[in-house]
Structure formats: C-alpha cells, structure tokens
Protein backbone atom coordinates (compact mmCIF):
# COMPACT_ATOMS: atom_id res chain seq x y z
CA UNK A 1 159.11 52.07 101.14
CA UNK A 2 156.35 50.03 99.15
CA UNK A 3 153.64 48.46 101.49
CA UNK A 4 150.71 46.31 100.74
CA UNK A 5 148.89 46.86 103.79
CA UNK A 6 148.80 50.60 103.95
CA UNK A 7 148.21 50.33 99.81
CA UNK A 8 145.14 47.96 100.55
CA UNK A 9 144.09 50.61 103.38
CA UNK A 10 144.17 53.86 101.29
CA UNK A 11 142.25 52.06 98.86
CA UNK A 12 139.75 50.88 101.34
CA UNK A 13 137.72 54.59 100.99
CA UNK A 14 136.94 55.68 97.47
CA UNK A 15 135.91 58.73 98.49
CA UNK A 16 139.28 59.90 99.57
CA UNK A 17 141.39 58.89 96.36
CA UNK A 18 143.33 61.97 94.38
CA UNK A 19 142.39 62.64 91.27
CA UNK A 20 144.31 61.68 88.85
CA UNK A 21 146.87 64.69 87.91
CA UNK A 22 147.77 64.11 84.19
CA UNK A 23 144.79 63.71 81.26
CA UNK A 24 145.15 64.14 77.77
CA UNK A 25 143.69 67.99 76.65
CA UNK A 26 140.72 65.67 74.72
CA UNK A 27 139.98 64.59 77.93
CA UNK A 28 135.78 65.07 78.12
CA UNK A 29 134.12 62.61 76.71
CA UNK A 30 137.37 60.18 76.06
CA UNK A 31 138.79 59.63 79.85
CA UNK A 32 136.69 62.05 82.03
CA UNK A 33 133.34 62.48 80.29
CA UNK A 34 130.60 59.89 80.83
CA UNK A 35 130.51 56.46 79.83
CA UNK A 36 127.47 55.45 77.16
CA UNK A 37 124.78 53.05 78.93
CA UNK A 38 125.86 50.58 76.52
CA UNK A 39 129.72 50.74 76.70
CA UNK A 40 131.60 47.38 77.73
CA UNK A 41 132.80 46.87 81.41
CA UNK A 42 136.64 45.77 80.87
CA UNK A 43 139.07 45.35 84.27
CA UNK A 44 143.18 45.74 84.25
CA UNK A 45 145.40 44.11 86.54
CA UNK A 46 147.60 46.69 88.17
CA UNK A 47 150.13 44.04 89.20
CA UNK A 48 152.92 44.88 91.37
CA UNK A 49 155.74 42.18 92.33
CA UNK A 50 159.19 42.50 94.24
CA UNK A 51 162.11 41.95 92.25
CA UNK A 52 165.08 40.49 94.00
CA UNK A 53 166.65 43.34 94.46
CA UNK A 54 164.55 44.86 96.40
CA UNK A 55 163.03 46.52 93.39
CA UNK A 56 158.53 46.70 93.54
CA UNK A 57 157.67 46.19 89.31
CA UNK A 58 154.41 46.70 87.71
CA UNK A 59 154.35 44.62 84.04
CA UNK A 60 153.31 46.58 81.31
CA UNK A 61 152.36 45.24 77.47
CA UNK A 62 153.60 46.95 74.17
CA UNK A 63 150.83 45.92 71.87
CA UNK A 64 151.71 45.49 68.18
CA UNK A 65 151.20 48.16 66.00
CA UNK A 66 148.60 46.06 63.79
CA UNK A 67 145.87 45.61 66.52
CA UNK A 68 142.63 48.47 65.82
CA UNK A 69 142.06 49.75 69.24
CA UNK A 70 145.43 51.26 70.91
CA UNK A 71 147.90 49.76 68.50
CA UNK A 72 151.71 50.57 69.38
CA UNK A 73 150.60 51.82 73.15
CA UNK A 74 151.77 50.57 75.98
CA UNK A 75 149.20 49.52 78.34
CA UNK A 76 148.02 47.65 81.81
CA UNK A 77 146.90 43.70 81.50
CA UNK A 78 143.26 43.60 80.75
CA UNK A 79 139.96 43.35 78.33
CA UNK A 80 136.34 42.74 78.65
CA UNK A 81 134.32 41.07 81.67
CA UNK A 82 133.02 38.51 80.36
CA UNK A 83 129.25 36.80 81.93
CA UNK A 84 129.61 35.81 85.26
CA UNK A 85 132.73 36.85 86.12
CA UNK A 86 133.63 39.91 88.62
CA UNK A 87 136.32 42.58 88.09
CA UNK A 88 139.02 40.74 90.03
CA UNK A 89 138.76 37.22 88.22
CA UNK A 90 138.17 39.24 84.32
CA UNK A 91 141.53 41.30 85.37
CA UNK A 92 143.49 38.03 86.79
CA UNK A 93 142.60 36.02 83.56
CA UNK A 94 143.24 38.57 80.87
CA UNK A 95 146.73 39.38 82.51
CA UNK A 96 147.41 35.29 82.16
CA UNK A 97 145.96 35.26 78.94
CA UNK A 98 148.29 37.76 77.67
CA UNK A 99 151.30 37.22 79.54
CA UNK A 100 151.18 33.32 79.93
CA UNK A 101 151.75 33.12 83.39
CA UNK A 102 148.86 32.63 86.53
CA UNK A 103 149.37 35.17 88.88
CA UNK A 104 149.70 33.94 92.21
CA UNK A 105 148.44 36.68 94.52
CA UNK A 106 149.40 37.97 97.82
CA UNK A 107 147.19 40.70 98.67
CA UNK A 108 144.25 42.04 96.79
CA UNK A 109 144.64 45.88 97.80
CA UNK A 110 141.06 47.27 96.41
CA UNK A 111 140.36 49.12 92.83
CA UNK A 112 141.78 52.92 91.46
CA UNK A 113 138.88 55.48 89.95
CA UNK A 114 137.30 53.81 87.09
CA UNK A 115 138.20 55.36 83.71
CA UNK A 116 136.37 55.83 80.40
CA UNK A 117 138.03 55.31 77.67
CA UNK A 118 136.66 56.28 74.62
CA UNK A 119 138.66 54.51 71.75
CA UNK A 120 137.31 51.14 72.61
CA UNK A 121 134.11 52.43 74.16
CA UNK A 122 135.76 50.11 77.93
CA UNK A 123 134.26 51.28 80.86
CA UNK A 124 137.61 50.51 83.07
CA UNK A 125 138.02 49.38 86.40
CA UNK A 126 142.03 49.26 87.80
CA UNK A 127 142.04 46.47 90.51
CA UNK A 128 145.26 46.41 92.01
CA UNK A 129 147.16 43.38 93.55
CA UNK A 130 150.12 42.32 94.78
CA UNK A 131 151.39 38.84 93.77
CA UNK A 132 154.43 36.24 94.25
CA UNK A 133 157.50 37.58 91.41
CA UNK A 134 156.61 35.01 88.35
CA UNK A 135 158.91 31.85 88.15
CA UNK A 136 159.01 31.20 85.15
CA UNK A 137 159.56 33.74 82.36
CA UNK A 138 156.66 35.54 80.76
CA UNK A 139 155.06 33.82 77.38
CA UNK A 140 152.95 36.85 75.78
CA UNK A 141 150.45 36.12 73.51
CA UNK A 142 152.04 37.20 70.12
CA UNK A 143 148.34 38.76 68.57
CA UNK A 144 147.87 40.61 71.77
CA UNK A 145 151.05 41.53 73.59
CA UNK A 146 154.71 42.24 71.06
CA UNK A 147 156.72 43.16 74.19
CA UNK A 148 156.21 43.02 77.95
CA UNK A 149 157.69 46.04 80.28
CA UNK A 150 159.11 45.91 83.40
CA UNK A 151 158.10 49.27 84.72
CA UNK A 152 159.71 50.01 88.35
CA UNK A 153 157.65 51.94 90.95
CA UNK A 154 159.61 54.25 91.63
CA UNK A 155 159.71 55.39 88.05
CA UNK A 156 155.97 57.01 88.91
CA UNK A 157 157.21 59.08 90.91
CA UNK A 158 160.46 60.41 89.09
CA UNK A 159 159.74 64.31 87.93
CA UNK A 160 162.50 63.16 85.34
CA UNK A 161 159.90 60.71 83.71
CA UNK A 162 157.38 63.28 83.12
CA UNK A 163 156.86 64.39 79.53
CA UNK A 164 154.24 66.13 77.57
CA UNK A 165 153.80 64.31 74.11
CA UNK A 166 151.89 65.88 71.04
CA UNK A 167 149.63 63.25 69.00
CA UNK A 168 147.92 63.31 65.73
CA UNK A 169 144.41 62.06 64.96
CA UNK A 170 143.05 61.48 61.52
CA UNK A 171 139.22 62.75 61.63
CA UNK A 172 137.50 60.80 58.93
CA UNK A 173 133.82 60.91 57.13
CA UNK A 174 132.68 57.92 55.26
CA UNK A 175 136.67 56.20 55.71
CA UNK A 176 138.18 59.16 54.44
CA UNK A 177 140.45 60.91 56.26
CA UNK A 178 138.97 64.69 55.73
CA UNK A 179 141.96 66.37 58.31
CA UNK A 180 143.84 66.17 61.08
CA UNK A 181 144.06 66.65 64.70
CA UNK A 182 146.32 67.82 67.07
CA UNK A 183 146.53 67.73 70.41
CA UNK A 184 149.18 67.14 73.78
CA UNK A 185 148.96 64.24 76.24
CA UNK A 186 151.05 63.86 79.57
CA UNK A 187 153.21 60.90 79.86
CA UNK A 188 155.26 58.98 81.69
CA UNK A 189 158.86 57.93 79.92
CA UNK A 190 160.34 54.51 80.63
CA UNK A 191 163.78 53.37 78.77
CA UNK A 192 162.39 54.30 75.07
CA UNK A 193 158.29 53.69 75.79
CA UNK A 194 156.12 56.66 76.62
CA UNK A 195 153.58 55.87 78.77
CA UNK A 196 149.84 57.93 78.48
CA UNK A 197 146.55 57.88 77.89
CA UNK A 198 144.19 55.83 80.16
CA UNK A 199 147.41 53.83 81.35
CA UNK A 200 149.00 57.02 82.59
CA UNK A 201 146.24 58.34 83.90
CA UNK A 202 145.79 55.14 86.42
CA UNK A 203 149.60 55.17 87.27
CA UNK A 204 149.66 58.66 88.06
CA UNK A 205 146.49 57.90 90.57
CA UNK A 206 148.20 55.15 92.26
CA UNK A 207 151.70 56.84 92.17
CA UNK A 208 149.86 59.79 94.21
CA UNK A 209 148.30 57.42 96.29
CA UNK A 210 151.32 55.99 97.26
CA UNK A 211 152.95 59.14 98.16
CA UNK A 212 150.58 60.43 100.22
C-alpha cells in the first residue's frame, strides 16, 4: 500500500536511490551523459493523488504533436525555473499552468535523480508531492497540454506494461534531412499511450523506490 511518509523517508537520502532501470540505447549524452554548463534548469511535478476508490494517480500530459521539443510524447508537468524561484514553486506553477488547477499539497516527499535531457537541452529535477484529488476538473492549456492522463500507480509496477519501442530520428545538415536513425527505447504502456524517454526513466525510479 501507497504511503507518503515512508515515500518522503526513502527520499530523504540521495545517496541510496536505485538507478533508474530502463534508458533509451542513445542514452550518453541525451539522459545519462553530462549536462552543458549552460543548459536550462527545468523542475516536473511528480504529482500523486488518491482517487476515490482507493486508487493513488499520477497526471500525465499528451502534448500536441505541433509543439518542437517532445511533440506527441507524453510527459510529467513541468518547464523552466524561472529567476528567483526554487525547484518546488517552478514545478507547482508549471503543473497549474498547464493543467489549470492549483495543487493543493499534502506532503512534499523530496526530489528523484535529476535527469538530462538532451532534446531541449533541461537539466531536470523530479520533485515529488502528494496533494488533495483536484475538485474541479482539469482545464489544460490547449498550446501546451492536448490531453491529460490519469496514470495509476500501480501501473509502474505491472511487468504487463513493459514494452520496448523502436524510434526513428531524422539526422539533418544544414535542415536537410541527410538519413535516418534507429534505435529502441523502454516504455511503459498505459490504455493506448506509451510512456518513455526522460518520463519513463523518472517513473521507473520512483516505481523501484516504492517497491523496495
């Protein structure tokens, strides 16, 4: 069974976290290799709510298909930290920004492993909380959010849900595309959304941390 206290105590050390156990085979230099010195600090909001049925969600975003950086993926609540602010208060604005609701939060449990991620050059920090279920019905922010995904916890750790997807890259030199690359990412399937990338690589953390 879900608990915010021991969540908020494994997360106290962040020495002892797991590793993550899924990455994309482009991993260096995209979601393991180091960040550049000038790359932008960005938070998520791992936000996880009881249903009531019992049920512990996390909300997820589909982002439309016409946005530059990660397009059609689905992905955590989150962006840039702006001047001023700290992880917690850029991750708690960006998820009300894009899912038009203020989180009211229970417990703040601590952060998961950082994670590079190359696309958008985001230097990403995971905090995780645990707020009040919304009571009112999400409004998403049509330019940044198409859908938003009720993903249940104990999806993460459902051997069923694991996949292996294989994804194409254009390589391009002076806006041509010159070829084509192919590689395999692990995933985590929900309904018809596939989840990977950075996003899986944070819920597969957390899902081990839970387990442990």
């Amino acid at each position: 069974m879900f608990s915010p206290e021991t969540l908020k105590h494994r997360l106290s050390d962040p020495a002892t976290l797991p590793r993550p156990g899924v990455s994309p085979a482009l991993s260096y230099g995209r979601h393991r290799g180091p960040a550049h010195t000038q790359s932008r600090l960005a938070a998520v909001a791992v936000t996880i709510y009881e249903q009531p049925d019992g049920t512990w969600t996390i909300p997820l975003t589909l982002r439309p298909s016409t946005l530059q950086h990660h397009g059609g993926q689905v992905c955590l609540p989150g962006g840039q930290v702006e001047p001023g602010e700290n992880v917690l208060e850029a991750a708690l604005r960006e998820f009300e920004e894009e899912l038009g609701v203020r989180p009211a939060v229970r417990h703040h449990c601590g952060e998961l492993s950082s994670v590079y991620v190359y696309a958008s050059d985001n230097w990403v920090h995971p905090v995780v909380v645990v707020i009040e279920p919304p009571r009112e019905p999400w409004k998403p922010d049509p330019i940044e959010v198409e859908q938003v995904i009720a993903l249940p916890l104990d999806v993460l750790w459902d051997d069923d849900s694991r996949t292996e997807l294989v994804k194409r890259r254009g390589v391009q030199v002076d806006g041509q595309q010159v070829d084509e690359l192919t590689f395999r990412a692990s995933a985590i399937e929900h309904q018809e959304y596939a989840i990977w990338g950075a996003t899986a690589l944070i819920l597969d953390q957390l899902a081990r941390i839970l387990q442990q």
